[in-house]
Every structure is written in structure tokens, then in C-alpha cells.
Protein backbone atom coordinates (compact mmCIF):
# COMPACT_ATOMS: atom_id res chain seq x y z
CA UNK A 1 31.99 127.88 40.01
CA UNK A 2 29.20 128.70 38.12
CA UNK A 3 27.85 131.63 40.41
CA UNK A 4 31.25 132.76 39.45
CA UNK A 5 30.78 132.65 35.74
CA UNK A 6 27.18 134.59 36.31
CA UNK A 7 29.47 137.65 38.29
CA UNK A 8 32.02 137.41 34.84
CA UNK A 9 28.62 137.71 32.69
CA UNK A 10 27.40 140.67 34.40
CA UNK A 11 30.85 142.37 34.65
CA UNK A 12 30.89 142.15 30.84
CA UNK A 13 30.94 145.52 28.55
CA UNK A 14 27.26 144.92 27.06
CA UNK A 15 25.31 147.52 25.79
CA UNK A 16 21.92 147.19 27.32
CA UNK A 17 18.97 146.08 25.16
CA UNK A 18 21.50 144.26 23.05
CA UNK A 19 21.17 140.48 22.33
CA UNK A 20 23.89 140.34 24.34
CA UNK A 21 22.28 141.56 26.92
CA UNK A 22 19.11 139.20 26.94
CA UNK A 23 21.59 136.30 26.48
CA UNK A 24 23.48 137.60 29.85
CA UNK A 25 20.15 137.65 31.51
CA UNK A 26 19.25 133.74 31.05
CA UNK A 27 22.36 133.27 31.96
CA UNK A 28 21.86 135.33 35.50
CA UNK A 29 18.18 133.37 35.36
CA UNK A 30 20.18 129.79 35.60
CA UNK A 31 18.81 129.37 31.83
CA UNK A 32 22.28 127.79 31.01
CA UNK A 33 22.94 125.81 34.24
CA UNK A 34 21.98 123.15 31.52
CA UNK A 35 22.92 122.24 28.11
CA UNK A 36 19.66 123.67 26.17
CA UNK A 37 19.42 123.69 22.15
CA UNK A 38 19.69 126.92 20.23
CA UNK A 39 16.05 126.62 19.46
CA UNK A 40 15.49 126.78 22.88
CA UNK A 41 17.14 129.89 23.44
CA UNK A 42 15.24 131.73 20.80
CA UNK A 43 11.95 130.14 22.06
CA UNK A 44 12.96 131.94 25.64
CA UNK A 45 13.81 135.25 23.78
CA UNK A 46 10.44 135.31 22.09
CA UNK A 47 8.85 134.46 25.91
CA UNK A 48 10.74 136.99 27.69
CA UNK A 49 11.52 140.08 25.71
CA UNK A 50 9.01 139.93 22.86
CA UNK A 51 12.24 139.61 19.95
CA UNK A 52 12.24 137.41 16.90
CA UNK A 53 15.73 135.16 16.86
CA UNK A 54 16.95 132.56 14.19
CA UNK A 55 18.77 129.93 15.41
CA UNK A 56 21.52 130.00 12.37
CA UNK A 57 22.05 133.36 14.45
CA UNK A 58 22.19 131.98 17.88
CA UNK A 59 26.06 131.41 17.44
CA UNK A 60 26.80 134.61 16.48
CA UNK A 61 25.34 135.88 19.67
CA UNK A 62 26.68 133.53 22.04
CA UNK A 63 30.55 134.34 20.56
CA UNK A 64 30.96 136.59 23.03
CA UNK A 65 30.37 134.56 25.78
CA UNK A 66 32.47 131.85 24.28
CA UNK A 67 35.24 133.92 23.79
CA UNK A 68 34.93 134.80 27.60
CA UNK A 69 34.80 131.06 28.58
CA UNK A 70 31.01 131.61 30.56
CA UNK A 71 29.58 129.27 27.85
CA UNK A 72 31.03 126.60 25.75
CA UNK A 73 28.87 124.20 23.49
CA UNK A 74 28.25 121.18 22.94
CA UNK A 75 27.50 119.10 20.47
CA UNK A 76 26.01 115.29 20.68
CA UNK A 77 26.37 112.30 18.33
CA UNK A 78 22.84 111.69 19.43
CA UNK A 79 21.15 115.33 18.25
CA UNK A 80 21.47 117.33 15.28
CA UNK A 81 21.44 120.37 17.79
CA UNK A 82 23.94 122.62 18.83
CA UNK A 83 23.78 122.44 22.89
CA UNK A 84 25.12 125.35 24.91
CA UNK A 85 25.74 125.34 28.47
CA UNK A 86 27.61 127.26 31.26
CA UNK A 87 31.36 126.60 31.05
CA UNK A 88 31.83 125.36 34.30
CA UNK A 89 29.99 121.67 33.49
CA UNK A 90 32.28 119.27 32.42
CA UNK A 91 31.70 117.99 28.73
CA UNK A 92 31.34 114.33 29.43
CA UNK A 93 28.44 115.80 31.91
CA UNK A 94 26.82 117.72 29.54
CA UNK A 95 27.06 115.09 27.18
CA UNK A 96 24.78 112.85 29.73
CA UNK A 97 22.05 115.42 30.07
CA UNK A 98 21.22 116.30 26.29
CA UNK A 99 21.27 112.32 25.86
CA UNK A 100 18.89 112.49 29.24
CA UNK A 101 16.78 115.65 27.32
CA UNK A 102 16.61 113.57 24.12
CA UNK A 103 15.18 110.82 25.81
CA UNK A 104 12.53 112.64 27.15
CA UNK A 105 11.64 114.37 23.84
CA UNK A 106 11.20 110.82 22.14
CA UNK A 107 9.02 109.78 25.16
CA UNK A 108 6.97 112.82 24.86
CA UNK A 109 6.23 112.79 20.92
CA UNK A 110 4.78 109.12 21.79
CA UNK A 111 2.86 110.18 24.67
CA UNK A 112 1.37 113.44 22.46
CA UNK A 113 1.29 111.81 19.52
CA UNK A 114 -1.97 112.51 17.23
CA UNK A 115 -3.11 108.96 17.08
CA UNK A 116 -3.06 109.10 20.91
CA UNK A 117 -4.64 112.15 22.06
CA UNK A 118 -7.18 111.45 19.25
CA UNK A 119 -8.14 108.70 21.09
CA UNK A 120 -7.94 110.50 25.28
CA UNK A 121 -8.86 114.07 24.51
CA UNK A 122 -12.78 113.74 24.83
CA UNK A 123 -12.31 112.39 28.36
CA UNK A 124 -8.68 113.64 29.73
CA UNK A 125 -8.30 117.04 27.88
CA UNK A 126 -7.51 118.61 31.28
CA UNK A 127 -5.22 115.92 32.58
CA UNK A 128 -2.98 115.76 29.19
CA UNK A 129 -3.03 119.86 29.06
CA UNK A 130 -1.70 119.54 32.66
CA UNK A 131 0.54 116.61 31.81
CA UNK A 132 2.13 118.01 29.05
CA UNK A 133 3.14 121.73 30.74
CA UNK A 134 4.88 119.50 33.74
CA UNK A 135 6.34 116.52 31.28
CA UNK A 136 10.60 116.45 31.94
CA UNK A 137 10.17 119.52 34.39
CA UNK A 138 7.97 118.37 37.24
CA UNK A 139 8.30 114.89 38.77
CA UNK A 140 5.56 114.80 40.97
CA UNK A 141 3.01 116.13 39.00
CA UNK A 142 4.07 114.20 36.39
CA UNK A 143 4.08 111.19 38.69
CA UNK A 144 0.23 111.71 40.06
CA UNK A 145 -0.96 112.77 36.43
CA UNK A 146 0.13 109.42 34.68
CA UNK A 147 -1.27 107.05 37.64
CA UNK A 148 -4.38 109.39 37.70
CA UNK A 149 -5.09 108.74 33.64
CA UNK A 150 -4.42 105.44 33.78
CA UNK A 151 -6.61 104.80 36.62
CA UNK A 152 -9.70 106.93 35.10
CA UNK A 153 -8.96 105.19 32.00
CA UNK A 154 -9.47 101.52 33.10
CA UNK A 155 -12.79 103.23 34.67
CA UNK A 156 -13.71 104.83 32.14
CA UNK A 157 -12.97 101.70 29.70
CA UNK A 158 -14.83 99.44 31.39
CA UNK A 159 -18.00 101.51 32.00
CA UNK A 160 -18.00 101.74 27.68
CA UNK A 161 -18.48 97.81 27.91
CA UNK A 162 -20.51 97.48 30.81
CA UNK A 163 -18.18 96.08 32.95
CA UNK A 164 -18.05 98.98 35.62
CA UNK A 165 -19.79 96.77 38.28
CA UNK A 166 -16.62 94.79 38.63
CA UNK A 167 -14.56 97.66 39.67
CA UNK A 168 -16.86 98.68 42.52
CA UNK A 169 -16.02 98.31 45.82
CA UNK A 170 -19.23 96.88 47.46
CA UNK A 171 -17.72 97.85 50.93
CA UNK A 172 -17.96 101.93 50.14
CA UNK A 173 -21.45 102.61 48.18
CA UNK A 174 -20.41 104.59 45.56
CA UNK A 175 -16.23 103.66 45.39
CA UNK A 176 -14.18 102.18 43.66
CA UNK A 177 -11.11 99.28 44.14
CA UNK A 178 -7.89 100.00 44.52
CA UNK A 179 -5.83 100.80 41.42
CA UNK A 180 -3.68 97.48 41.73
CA UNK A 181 -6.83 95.32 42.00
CA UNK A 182 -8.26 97.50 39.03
CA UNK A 183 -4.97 96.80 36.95
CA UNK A 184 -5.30 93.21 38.00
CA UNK A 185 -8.97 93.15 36.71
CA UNK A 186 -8.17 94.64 33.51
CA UNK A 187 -5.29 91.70 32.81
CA UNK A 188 -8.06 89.05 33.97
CA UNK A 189 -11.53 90.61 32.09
CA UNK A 190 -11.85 90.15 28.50
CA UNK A 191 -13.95 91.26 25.67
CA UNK A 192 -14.08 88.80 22.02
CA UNK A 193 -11.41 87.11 24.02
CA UNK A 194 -8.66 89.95 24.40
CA UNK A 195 -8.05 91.33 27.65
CA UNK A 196 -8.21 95.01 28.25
CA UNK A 197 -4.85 94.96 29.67
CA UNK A 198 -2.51 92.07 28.28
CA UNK A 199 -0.50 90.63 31.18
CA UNK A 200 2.76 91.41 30.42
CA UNK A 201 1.76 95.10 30.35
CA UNK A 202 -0.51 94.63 33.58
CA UNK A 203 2.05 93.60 36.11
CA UNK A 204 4.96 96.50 34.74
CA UNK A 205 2.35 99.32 35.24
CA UNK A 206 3.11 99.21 39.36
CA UNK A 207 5.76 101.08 38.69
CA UNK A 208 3.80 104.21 37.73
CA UNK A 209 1.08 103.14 40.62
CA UNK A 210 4.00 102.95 42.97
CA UNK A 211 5.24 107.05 41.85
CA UNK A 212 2.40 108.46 42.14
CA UNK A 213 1.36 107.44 45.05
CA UNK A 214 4.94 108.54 46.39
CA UNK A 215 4.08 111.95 45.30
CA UNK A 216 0.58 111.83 46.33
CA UNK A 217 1.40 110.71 49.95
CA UNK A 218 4.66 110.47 50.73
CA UNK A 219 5.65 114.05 52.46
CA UNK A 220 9.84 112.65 52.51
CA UNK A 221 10.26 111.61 49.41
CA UNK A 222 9.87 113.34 45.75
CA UNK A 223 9.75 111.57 42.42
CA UNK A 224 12.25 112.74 40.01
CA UNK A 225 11.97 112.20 35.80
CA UNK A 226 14.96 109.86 35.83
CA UNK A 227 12.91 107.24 37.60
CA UNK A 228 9.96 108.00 35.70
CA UNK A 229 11.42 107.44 32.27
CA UNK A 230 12.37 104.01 32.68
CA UNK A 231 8.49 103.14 33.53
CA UNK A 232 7.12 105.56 30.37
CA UNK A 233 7.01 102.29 28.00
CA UNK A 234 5.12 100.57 29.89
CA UNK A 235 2.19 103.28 30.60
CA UNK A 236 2.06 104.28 27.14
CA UNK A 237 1.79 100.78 26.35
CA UNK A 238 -1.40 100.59 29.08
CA UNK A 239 -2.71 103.71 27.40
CA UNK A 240 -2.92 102.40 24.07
CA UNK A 241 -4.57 98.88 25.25
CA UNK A 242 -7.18 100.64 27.20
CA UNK A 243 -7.72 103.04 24.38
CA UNK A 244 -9.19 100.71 21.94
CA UNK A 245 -11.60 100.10 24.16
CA UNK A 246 -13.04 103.99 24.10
């Protein structure tokens, strides 16, 4: 159905290098395959054809394509936004992906928050550049980025206090443990009587342990957002304990 709607968007009487037209062409791109906010749409413009939109205007542009049925929008209890996808998606559909997007957005202003990255940049500026241009898009990166930082953190963390000796791993000169046994460290090891990870937090991070190393070494299987979000709580939680200790 919706490759259908794309062949109705081209067929359309648009004059080219209208706003029209650059609207028809995320549309042929599969920009609207799912319900993305106006401001979204002009940030895409500004990427692709160098033109400066306001999203009070978006509207006015999309009416054509409303009028045509290709788009329809949508709008959420749970956003301010005006959401527009292709036609073909059922509301109730839509309606579960913006509450899916707006999830991610609240997970992401706590993961990039200033406080935060304050505290990570010196030592992870590469990971969190990386981290942030694959956050909500790409899974596996996603998945092997957040185990990666948290396991160079607790390193990192405990060679700050002296404590690196404990995460060696006297059978390889020169190695480390295992993340879990690192993790499991971290809840035991203290320092004025706190422990660098509390327990609680210690024994939810496997989650993120076990996803990335699904994407690291698991060739059948890939790690999708929607079972990374659940776990997201729980690693920024781990992030934030650790990062006292920098």
C-alpha cells in the first residue's frame, strides 16, 4: 500500500523545485514511512536541498498531499508536535511509534545531558560522538557502544583510585576480567564506604552486557532499540555512579 501512495506522489501535477516537490521526494526516500514531527521535516529540507523552512509553514505545504490522502497527520496526547506520516499506517499505529520516538528523545536528553557529558567527555569524547549519531537509529552500534563505555568506565574508575590491580586478569599479562566479574567487583569494592556500583544497579546492568555482546558476536541475531530502551535506566544509572568517581 504504501509503494502505492509513493506512485500517487510522483503522478502528482508539481512544479519542480517547488516545496512540493522536495516534500514528494522524502516521501519517494521512505522519509514518511514513519510519523516524523514538522521540525523534522524542515531539519531534512535544510540537509538535502540547502532551503530555510518554518514549521508554522510545514502544514501549508503538506495540504496538498493531505488533500490527496498520501499523508495524513497525527497528533499525540503525549507531544506538542504535529506528526505526519504516509496515509497508509493506521492511526492507532502511528500513535504507538511517536509515543515509541518520544521515549527515546527523553532517554537521550538524560544520556546527553550537560551534567553528564561534563563528567565522560575527557575520556569517551569519541564513543559519545559515535553514540549519539546511532542513538534510536542503529541497534547494534548502539548496543556495543553502551557496554563498551560502561566497561572502560569501571576501568577507567578504578585506575583514578588505585584499584586497577583488582580488575586484572593474572592469567593474560596485560588483560583484563570479564565485564560481568568487573560489574560484580564494582558492586563489592568500596571507597569511604560507598561502592562504585550500588547493588541494585550492579546486577540490572547484564542486560546491556548481554546486547552488546549479541551484536558484537552473534552473526543471527541483531539488537533492535525496543529492547534497548527498557535497559537505558539502568546504564545511565551505572554511568552516573561510576562518574563520581572520575
Amino acid at each position: 500500500m504504501s509503494g502505492s501512495l509513493k506512485q500517487e506522489a510522483q503522478d502528482l501535477d508539481i512544479k519542480a523545485g517547488s516545496k512540493h516537490a522536495n516534500i514528494r521526494r522524502l516521501i519517494a526516500d521512505g522519509f514518511f514511512d514513519r510519523p516524523v514531527p514538522s521540525q523534522d521535516i524542515v531539519l531534512r529540507v535544510g540537509e538535502l536541498f540547502g532551503e530555510r523552512w518554518k514549521t508554522i509553514h510545514v502544514q501549508t505545504y503538506m495540504k496538498k498531499f493531505l488533500q490527496a490522502g498520501i499523508i495524513q497527520g497525527v497528533k499525540s496526547p503525549v507531544s506538542r508536535n504535529n506528526f505526519w506520516v504516509l496515509a497508509s499506517m493506521p492511526r492507532g499505529e502511528a500513535l504507538r511509534n511517536i509515543g515509541k520516538n518520544q521515549q527515546i528523545v527523553r532517554i537521550e536528553e538524560a544520556l546527553f545531558s550537560p551534567d553528564l557529558l561534563a563528567k565522560l567527555k575527557k575520556n569517551f569524547g569519541n564513543e559519545l560522538d559515535e553514540l549519539h549519531d546511532n542513538f534510536g537509529k542503529n541497534g547494534n552500534c548502539c548496543a556495543f557502544l553502551l557496554r563498551k563505555i560502561l566497561e572502560k568506565l569501571i576501568i577507567i574508575t578504578f585506575s583514578k583510585n588505585n584499584r586497577q590491580r583488582l580488575l586484572e586478569d593474572k592469567a593474560r599479562p596485560g588483560g583484563w576480567k570479564g565485564l560481568k566479574e568487573m560489574i560484580e567487583i564494582a558492586a563489592r569494592e568500596k571507597v569511604d564506604g560507598i561502592s562504585f556500583l550500588g547493588h541494585k544497579t550492579a546486577s540490572e546492568t547484564g542486560g546491556i552486557k548481554f546486547l552488546g555482546d549479541t551484536a558484537a558476536h552473534n552473526p543471527l541475531v541483531g539488537v533492535d532499540m525496543t529492547t534497548i530502551v527498557p535497559q537505558m535506566p539502568y546504564i545511565l544509572t551505572a554511568y552516573k555512579e561510576l562518574a563520581e568517581r572520575l
